[in-house]
Protein backbone atom coordinates (compact mmCIF):
# COMPACT_ATOMS: atom_id res chain seq x y z
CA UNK A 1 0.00 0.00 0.00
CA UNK A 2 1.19 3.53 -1.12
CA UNK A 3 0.58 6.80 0.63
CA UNK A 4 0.63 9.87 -1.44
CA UNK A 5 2.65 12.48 0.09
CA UNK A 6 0.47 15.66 0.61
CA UNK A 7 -1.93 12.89 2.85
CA UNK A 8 1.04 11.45 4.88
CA UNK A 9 2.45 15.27 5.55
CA UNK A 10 -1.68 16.37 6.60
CA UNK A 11 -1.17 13.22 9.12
CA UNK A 12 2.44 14.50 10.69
CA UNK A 13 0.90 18.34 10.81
CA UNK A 14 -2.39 16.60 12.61
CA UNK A 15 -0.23 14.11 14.99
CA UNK A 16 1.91 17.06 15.84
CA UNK A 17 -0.43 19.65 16.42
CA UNK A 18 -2.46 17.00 18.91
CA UNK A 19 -0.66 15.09 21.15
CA UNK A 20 -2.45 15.84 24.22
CA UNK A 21 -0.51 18.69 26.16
CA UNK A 22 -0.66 22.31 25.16
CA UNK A 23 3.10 22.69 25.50
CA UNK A 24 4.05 19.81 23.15
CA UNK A 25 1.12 20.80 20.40
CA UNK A 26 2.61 24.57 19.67
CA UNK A 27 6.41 22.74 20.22
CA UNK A 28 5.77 19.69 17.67
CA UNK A 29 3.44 21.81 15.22
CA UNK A 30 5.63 24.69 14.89
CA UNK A 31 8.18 22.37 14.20
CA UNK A 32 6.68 20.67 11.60
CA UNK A 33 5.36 23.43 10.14
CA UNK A 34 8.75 24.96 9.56
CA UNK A 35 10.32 21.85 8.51
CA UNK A 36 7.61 19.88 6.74
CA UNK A 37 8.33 21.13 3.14
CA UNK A 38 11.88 21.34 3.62
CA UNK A 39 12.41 17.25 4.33
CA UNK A 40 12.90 15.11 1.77
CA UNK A 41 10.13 12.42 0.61
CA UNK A 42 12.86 9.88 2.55
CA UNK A 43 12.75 11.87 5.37
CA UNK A 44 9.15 12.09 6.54
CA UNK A 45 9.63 8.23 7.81
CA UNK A 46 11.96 9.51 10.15
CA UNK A 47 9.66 12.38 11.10
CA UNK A 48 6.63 9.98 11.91
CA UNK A 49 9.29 8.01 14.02
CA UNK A 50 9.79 11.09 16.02
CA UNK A 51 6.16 11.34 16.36
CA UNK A 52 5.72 7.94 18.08
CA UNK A 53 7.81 8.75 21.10
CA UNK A 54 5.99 10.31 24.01
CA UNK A 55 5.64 14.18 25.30
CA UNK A 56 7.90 13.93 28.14
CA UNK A 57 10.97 12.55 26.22
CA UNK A 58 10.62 14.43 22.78
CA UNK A 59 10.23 17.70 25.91
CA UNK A 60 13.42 16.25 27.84
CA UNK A 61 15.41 15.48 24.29
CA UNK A 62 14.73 18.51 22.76
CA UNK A 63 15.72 20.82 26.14
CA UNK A 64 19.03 18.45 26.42
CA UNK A 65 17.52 17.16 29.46
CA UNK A 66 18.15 13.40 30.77
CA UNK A 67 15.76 10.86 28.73
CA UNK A 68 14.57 7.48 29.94
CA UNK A 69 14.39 6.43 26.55
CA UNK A 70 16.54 6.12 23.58
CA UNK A 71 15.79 8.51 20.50
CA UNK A 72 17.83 7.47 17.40
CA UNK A 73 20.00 10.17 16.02
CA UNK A 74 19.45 10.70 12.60
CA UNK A 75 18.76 14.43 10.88
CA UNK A 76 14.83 14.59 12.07
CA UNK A 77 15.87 14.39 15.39
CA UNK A 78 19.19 16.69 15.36
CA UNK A 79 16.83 19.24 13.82
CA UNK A 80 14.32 19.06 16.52
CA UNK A 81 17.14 18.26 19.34
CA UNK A 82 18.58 22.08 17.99
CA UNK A 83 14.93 23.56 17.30
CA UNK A 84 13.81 26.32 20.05
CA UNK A 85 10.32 27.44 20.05
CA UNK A 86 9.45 31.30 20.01
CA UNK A 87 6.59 32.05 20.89
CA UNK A 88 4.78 34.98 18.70
């Protein structure tokens, strides 16, 4: 089975924009929206991998914070690991 692309990126922007705690919605979703269209169809795998881990580790990993978890290096997660949210 085949996804196209523009329904696979509407699922990331949707699974980032609700995961359940205000903080992580407007972290993950400005995220993706500022890095959706600039990954590479190969790279949106990665970015639904991100996705799959839960709030309090994607928060710890992406403040540099001790993790109880593991969370792969590869260039989703350096990008989010370096992203900073501003709010506007």
């Amino acid at each position: 089975m085949t996804i196209n692309i523009k329904d696979l990126k509407n699922k990331i922007i949707y699974r980032a924009n609700y995961r359940g705690t205000k903080e992580m919605d407007k972290l993950l979703g400005s995220f993706v929206k500022i890095y959706i269209d600039q990954l590479i169809e190969d790279d949106l795998p990665l970015l639904c991998d991100l996705l799959d881990y839960d709030d309090e580790n994607l928060y710890k990993f992406n403040q540099g914070l001790h993790l109880t978890i593991e969370i792969k290096s590869n260039k989703v997660t350096e990008l989010f690991k370096n992203y900073k949210y501003v709010s506007v």
